[in-house]
Each structure stands twice: as structure tokens, then as C-alpha cells.
Protein backbone atom coordinates (compact mmCIF):
# COMPACT_ATOMS: atom_id res chain seq x y z
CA UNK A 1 6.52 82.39 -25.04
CA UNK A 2 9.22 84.99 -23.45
CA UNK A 3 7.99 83.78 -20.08
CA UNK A 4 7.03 80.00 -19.56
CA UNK A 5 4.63 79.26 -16.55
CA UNK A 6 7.45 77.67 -14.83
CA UNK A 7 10.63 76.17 -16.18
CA UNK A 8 10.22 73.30 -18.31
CA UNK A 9 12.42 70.09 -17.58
CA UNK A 10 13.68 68.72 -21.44
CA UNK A 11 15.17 65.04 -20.84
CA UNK A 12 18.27 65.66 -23.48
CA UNK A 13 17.95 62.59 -25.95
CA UNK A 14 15.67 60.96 -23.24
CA UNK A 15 17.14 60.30 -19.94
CA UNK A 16 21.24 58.72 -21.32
CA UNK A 17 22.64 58.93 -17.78
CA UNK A 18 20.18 55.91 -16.81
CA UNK A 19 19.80 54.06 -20.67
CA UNK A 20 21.28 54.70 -23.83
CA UNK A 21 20.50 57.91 -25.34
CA UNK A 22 17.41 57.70 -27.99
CA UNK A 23 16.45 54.99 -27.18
CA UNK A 24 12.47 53.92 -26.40
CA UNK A 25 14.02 53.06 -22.55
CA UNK A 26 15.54 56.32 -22.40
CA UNK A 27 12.58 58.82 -23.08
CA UNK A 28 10.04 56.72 -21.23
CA UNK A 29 12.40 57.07 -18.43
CA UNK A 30 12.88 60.62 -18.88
CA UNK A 31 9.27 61.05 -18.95
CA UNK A 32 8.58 58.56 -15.28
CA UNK A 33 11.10 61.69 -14.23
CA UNK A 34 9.28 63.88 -14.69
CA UNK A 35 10.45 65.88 -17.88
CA UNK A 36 8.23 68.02 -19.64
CA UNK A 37 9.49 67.70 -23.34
CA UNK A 38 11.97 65.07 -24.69
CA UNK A 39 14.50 66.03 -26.95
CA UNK A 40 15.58 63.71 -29.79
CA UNK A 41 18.07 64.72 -32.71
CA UNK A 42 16.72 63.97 -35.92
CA UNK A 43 19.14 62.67 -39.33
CA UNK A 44 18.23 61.38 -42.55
CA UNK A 45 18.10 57.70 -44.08
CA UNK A 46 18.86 57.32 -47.75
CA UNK A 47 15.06 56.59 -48.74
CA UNK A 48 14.23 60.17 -46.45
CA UNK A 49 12.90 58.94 -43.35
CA UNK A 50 13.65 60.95 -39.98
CA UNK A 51 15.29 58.70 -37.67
CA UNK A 52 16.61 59.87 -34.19
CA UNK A 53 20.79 59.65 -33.56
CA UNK A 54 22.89 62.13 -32.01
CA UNK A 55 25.03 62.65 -34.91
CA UNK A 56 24.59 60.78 -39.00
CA UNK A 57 27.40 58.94 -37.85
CA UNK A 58 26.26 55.61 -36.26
CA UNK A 59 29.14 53.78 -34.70
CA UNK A 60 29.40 55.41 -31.78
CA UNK A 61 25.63 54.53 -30.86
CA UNK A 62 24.58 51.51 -32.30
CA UNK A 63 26.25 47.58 -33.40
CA UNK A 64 27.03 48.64 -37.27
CA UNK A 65 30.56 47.38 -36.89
CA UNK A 66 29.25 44.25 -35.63
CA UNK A 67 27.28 43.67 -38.71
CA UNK A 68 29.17 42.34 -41.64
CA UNK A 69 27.17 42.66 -44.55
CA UNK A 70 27.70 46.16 -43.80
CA UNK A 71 31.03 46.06 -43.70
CA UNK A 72 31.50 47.99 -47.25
CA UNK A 73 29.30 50.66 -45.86
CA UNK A 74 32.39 52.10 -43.75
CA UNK A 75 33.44 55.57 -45.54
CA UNK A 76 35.05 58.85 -44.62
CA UNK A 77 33.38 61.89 -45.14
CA UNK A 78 34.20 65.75 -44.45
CA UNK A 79 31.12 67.06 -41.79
CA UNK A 80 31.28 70.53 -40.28
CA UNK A 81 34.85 70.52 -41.70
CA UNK A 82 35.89 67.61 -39.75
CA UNK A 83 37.04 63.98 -41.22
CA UNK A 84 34.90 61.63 -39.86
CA UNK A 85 35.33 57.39 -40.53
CA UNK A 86 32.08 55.27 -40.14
CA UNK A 87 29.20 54.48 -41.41
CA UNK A 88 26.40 56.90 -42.07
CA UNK A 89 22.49 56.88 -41.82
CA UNK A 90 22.50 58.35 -45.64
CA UNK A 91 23.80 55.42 -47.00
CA UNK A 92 21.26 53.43 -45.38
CA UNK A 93 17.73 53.00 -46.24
CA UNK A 94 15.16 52.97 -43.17
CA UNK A 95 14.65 49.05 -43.62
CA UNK A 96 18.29 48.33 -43.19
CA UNK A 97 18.58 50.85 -39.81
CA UNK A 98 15.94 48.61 -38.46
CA UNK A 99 18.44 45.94 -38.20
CA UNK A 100 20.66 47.75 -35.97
CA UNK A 101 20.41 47.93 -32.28
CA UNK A 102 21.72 50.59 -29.87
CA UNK A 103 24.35 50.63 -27.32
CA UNK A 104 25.75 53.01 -24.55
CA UNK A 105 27.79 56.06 -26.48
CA UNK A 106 30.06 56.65 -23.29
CA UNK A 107 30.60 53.38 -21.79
CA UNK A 108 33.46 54.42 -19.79
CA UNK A 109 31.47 56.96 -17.90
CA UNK A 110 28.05 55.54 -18.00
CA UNK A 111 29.33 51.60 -17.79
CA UNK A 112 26.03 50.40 -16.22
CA UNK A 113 23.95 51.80 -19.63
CA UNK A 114 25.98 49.03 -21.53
CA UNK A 115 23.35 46.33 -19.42
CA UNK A 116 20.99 47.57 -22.09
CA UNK A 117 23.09 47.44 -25.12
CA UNK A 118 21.68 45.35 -27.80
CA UNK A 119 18.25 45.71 -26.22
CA UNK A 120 16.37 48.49 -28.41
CA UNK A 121 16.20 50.02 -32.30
CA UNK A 122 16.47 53.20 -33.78
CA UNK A 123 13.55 55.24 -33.81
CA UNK A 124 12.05 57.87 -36.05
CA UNK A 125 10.44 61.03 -35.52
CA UNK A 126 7.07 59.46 -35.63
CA UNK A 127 7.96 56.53 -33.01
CA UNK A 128 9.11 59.42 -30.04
CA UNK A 129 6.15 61.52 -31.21
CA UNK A 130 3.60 58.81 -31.00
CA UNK A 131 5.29 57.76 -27.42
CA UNK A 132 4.76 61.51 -25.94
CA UNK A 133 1.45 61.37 -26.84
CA UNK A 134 0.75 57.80 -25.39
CA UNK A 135 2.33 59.35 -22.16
CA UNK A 136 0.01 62.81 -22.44
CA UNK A 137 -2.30 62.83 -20.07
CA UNK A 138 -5.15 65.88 -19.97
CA UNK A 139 -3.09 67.65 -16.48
CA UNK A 140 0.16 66.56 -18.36
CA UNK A 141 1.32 67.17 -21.81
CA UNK A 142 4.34 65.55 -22.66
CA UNK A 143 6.17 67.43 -26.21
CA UNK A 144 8.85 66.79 -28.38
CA UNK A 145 11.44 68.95 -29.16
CA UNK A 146 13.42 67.74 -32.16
CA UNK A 147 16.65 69.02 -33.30
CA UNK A 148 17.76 68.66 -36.95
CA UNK A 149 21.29 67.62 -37.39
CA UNK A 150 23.62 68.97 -40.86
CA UNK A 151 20.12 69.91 -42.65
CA UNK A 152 22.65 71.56 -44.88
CA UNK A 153 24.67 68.54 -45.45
CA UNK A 154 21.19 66.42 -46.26
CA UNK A 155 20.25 68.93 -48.52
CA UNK A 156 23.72 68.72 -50.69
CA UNK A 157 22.86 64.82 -50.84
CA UNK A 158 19.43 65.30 -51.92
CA UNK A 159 17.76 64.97 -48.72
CA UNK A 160 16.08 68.27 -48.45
CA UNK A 161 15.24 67.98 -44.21
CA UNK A 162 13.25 71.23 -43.88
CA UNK A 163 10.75 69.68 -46.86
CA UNK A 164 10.34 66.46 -44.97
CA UNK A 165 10.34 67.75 -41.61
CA UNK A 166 7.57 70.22 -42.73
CA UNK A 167 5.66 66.78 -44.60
CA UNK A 168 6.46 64.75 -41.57
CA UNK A 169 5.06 67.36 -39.09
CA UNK A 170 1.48 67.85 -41.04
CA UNK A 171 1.32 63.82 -41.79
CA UNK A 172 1.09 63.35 -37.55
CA UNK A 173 -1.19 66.39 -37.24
CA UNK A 174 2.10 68.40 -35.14
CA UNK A 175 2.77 71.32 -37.22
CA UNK A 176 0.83 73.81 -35.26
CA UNK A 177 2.19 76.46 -32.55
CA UNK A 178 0.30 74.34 -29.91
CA UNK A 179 0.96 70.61 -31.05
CA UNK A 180 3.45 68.30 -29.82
CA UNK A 181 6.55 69.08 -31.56
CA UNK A 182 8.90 71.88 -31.08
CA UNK A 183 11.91 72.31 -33.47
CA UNK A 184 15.71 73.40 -32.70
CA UNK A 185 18.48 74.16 -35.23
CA UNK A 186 21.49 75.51 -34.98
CA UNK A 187 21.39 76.79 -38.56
CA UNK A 188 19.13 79.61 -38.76
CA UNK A 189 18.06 78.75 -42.49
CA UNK A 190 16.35 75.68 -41.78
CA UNK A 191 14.42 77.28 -38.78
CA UNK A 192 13.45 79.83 -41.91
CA UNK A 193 12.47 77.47 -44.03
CA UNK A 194 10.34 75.65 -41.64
CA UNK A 195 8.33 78.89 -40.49
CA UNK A 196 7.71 80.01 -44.34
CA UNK A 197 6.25 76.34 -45.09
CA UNK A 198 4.38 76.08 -42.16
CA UNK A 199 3.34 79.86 -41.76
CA UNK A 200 3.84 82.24 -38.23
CA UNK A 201 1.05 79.60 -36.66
CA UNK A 202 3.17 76.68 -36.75
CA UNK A 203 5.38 74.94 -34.25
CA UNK A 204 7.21 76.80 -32.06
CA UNK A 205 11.05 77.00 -32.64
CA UNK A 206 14.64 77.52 -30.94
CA UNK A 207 17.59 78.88 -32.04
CA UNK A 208 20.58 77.06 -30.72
CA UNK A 209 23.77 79.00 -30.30
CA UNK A 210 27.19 77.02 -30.18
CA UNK A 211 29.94 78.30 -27.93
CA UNK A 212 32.73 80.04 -30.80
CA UNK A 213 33.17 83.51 -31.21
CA UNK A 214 31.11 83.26 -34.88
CA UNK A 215 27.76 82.61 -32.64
CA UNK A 216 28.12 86.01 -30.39
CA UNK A 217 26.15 87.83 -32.66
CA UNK A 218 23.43 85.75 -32.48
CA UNK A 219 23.09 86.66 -28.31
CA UNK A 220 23.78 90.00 -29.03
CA UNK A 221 20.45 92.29 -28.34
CA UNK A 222 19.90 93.02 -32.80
CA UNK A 223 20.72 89.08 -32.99
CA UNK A 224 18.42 88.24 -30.49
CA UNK A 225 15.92 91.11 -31.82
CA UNK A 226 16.35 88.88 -34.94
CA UNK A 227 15.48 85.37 -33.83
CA UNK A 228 12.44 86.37 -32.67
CA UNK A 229 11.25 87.27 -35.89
CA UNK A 230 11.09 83.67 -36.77
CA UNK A 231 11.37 81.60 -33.08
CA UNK A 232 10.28 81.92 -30.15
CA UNK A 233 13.02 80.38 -28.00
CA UNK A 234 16.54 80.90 -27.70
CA UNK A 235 19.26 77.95 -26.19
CA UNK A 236 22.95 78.52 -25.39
CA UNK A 237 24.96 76.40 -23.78
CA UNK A 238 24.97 76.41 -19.67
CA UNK A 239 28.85 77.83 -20.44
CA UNK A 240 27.54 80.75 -22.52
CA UNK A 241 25.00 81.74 -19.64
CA UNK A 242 26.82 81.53 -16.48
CA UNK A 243 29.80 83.39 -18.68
CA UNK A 244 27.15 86.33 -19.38
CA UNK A 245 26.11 86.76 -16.11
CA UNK A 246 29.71 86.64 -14.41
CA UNK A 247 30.08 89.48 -16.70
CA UNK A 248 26.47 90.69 -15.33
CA UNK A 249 28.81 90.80 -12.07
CA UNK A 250 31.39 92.84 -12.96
CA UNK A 251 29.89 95.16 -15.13
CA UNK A 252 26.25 95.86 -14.31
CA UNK A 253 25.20 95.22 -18.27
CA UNK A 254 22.09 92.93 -18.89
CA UNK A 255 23.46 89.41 -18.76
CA UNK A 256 21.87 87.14 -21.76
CA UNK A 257 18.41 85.76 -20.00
CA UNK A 258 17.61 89.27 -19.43
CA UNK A 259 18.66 90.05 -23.08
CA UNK A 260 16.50 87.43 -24.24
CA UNK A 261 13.40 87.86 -22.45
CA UNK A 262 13.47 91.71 -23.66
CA UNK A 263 13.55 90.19 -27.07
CA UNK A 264 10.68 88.51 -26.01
CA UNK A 265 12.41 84.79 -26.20
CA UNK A 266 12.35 82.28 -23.91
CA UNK A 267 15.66 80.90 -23.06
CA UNK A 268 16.54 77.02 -23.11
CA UNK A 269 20.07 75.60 -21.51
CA UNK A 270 21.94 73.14 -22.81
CA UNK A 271 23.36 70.76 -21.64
CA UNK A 272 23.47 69.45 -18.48
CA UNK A 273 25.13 66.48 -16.95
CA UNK A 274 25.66 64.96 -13.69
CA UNK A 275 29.33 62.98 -13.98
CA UNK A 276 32.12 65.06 -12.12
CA UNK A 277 33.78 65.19 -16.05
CA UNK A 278 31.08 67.43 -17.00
CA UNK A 279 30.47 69.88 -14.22
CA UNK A 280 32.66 72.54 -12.75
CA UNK A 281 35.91 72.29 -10.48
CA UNK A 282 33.42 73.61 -7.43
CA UNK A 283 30.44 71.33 -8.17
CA UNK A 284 32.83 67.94 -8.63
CA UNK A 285 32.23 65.19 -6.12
CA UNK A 286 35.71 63.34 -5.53
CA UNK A 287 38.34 62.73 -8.40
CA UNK A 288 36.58 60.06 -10.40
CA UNK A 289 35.29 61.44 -13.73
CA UNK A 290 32.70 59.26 -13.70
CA UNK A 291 31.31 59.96 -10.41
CA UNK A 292 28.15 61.84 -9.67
CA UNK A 293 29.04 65.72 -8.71
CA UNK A 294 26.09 68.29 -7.53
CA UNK A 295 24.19 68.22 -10.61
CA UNK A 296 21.12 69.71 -8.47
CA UNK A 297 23.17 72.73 -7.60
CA UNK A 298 24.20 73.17 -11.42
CA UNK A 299 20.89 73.29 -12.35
CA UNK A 300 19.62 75.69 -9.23
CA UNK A 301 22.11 78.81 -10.20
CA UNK A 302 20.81 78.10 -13.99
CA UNK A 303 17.37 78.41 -12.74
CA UNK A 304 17.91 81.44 -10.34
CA UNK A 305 19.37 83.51 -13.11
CA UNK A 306 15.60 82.93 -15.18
CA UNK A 307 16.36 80.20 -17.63
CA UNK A 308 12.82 78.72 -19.01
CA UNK A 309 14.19 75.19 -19.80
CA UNK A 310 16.94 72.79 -18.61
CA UNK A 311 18.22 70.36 -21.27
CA UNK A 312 19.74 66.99 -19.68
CA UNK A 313 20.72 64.03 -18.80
CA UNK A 314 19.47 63.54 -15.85
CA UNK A 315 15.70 65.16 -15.56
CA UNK A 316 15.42 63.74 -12.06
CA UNK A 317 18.14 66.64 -10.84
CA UNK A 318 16.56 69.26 -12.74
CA UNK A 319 13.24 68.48 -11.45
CA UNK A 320 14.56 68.36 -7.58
CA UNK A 321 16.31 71.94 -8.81
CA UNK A 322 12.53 73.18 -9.98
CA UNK A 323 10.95 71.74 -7.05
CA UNK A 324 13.43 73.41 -4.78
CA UNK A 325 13.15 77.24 -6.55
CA UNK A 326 9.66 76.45 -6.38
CA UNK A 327 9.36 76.07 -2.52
CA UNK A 328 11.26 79.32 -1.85
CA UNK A 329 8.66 81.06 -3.91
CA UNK A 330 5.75 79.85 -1.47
């Protein structure tokens, strides 16, 4: 997998700069874009079902406060070291999340997404599987690539994720290198776990890398050496890349795509968006923060420095990126 035939195009929770993210809207979108793989995060109910939400907490992305019979369900909890106040899909069995609907996480930079609040459910793994594979055509494979959220934290509750991913993946016939799902962790164990249950011929795997100092070892060329003893993909954040190779610049060393491909690892980018808030002084278009900047050019110098897959928003841009790499190559 170190090289991909070309770039793939991942829509980044679906397509949330044109519906709200994780939502059935959102990866059929992404998909009419023309992204390869969409890329849903996967939590826990209390009953062990594997529903898709960026984060366990749901307030931010669905009506729960709205709902008053839930009202006792608020809590605080300590996550990744961090208070957080809400309510939380562990305290919830599958039957109940199925009364909640979705709404816009960032209404105040994606306001027109809030037209569709209210609109859709929550999904599970199995829902955005099934959908790539109603949208698979035999020229066009659509995949999944799921990443699993605090598998630590389910674990401590009871909720062991890398056992029910692993169950979930051989129920719908996707736990082989070639099938439709993919898998991405930031925690190393659970990407582990997953390739001792379901053997060196099962799905193919990422190992995200956050952006603090305690993740450089993981890009370094013994921790990338590593991860490819049990993945076959490596993502960093777009900040981590274009950092390495402005070092590249001044230094002459191997920036981290190059790194990675001698590790024989293909290298996914996350995450990119289009609003002026999320891009770079240079690529901002006026002062607004919700205004679109040149999310085409982000994803070009990405793509010229080797990346195999964009993560985002916004697959359109990527794809007019790819196209546009692709025409200097003819």
C-alpha cells in the first residue's frame, strides 16, 4: 500500500461543509463529490452497538438537550484528561440514540448546514457501510474508513471496541485486506488488537498521529519502521506535514512522506477545511472566518509533496486539487 494508484479523496465525516457531519446527507454527498472512502468516527452505546459521532459526547451534534426525558442523563466525566459536561452515547442504549436527530456542530461557521438540522439520525457502522456499498459500482468502489474514538475509555466501562469492531467487521463480511472497511486509531493498541483478531490478511489500517511532542516518535523513521509492522497507512495532520517538509527546506533531511513511503506506508492528511478560520494567513480569502479561502491550493502543495490521501470537508476541492496534479502529469 506504500504507493496508492493515485491519491485517494476521504470525505472527513462525509462532506460537513455542505450537511451536518455523519449524517446519511453528508456521506452521500461526499460520495456525488467524488470521494473515494468516507470517513466516519465510531463510539459505543451502552447495549455495544457502533454508532458514528465525532466525539461520545452528543450535544454538540445532535437535539439531546432538547429532549427532556433525558434530562437526568446530563453528567460530567474526565476524557483524555479533560472535564467534559453532557450527555454521553454510553449511557444510552442504541434504541434510545434512535430518538435523537442531528444538527450542524459549527453553526456559526457553517450557518446554512443548520437548514438540515432535525432532518436525519445517528447511524451505525453498519448503516455507512451498507450505504458505500449501495454507491459501489464495478469501475468505482466506494470504502469506509472508520476511526475508533477512546477505545480505551470503552474498554474501562465494559465496552471492549476492538472485540466488537472485530465481530462487527466479520458479521458484514468487511474484515478482509480488500473489503470495504479500513480502520484508523490513534491508539496504537487497538490497531494491535484488531490485526491479532483478524490476522495480517485483514483490513487495512492507519495510524493517526496527533500534533504534541509525545507523537514525534511515532514519525520518526524506527516509529514509522514500527507501524508498519501492524498498518499499512500512516496520517498526520496537514500541520505536521507541511512542518516536515519546511524543515525538508532548510535542511536537506527526508521530510515525513518520504520517511513514510521508505517504511513502506502510505501517508493520509488530516484534516482539511475550506473556511478562512481553518487555513493559513496566505491561503485566507478576506477577514471573515467563515468565508471560503483557497482550499484547492491547500490541498495542491499537500498533494505535490506525495501525500496518498486527503481527509476533508470539502471533497469537491480535493478532487479539483487531484484533477489538477493529474493534468500536469499528461
Amino acid at each position: 500500500m506504500t504507493r496508492l494508484p493515485r491519491p485517494v479523496v476521504i470525505g472527513h465525516r462525509g462532506a460537513p461543509a455542505y450537511r451536518p457531519e455523519h449524517t446519511a446527507a453528508s456521506f452521500e454527498l461526499a460520495i456525488d463529490l467524488g470521494a473515494d472512502l468516507i470517513e466516519p468516527d465510531v463510539v459505543v452505546s451502552r447495549d455495544g452497538v457502533l454508532v458514528v459521532r465525532h466525539e461520545n459526547e452528543l450535544s454538540l451534534s445532535t437535539d439531546v438537550a432538547e429532549h427532556p426525558e433525558f434530562a437526568d442523563r446530563r453528567t460530567t466525566k474526565v476524557i483524555d484528561g479533560e472535564l467534559c459536561t453532557g450527555w454521553f452515547t454510553e449511557d444510552f442504549t442504541y434504541a434510545e440514540l434512535r430518538i435523537l436527530r442531528a444538527v450542524e456542530r459549527m453553526p456559526a461557521l457553517r450557518p446554512t448546514n443548520t437548514a438540515y438540522d432535525g432532518r436525519f439520525g445517528i447511524l451505525t457502522l453498519a448503516d455507512v457501510v451498507e450505504l458505500a456499498r449501495c454507491r459501489s459500482t464495478a469501475e468505482r468502489q466506494v470504502r469506509v474508513l472508520a476511526e475508533l474514538k477512546h477505545p480505551q475509555w470503552a474498554a474501562d466501562l465494559g465496552l471492549p471496541m476492538g472485540e466488537l469492531v472485530a465481530g462487527d467487521l466479520r458479521r458484514l463480511g468487511a474484515d478482509t485486506a480488500d473489503g470495504t472497511v479500513l480502520i484508523q486509531a490513534f491508539d496504537a493498541s487497538v490497531l494491535r488488537e484488531l490485526r491479532a483478531r483478524l490476522g495480517d490478511g485483514g483490513p487495512q489500517m492507519a495510524q493517526l498521529v496527533g500534533d504534541a511532542p509525545a507523537s514525534d516518535a511515532l514519525v520518526s523513521p524506527s516509529g514509522l519502521r514500527e507501524i508498519s509492522t501492524y498498518a499499512q497507512a500512516v496520517a498526520p495532520s496537514r500541520d505536521r506535514v507541511l512542518a516536515s517538509a519546511a524543515e525538508h527546506a532548510l535542511t536537506g533531511t527526508p521530510h515525513l512522506v518520504h520517511q513514510a513511503h521508505a517504511a513502506e506506508l502510505a501517508v493520509f492528511c488530516w484534516t482539511l477545511r475550506a473556511e478562512n478560520a481553518f487555513l493559513p494567513a496566505h491561503l485566507r480569502r478576506g477577514d471573515a472566518p467563515n468565508a471560503l479561502g483557497d482550499a484547492v491550493g491547500d490541498a495542491l502543495q499537500l498533494l505535490n509533496l506525495g501525500v496518498d490521501g486527503l481527509i476533508t470537508d470539502s471533497p469537491d476541492h480535493a478532487v479539483r486539487a487531484r484533477t489538477a496534479i493529474s493534468a500536469q502529469l499528461v
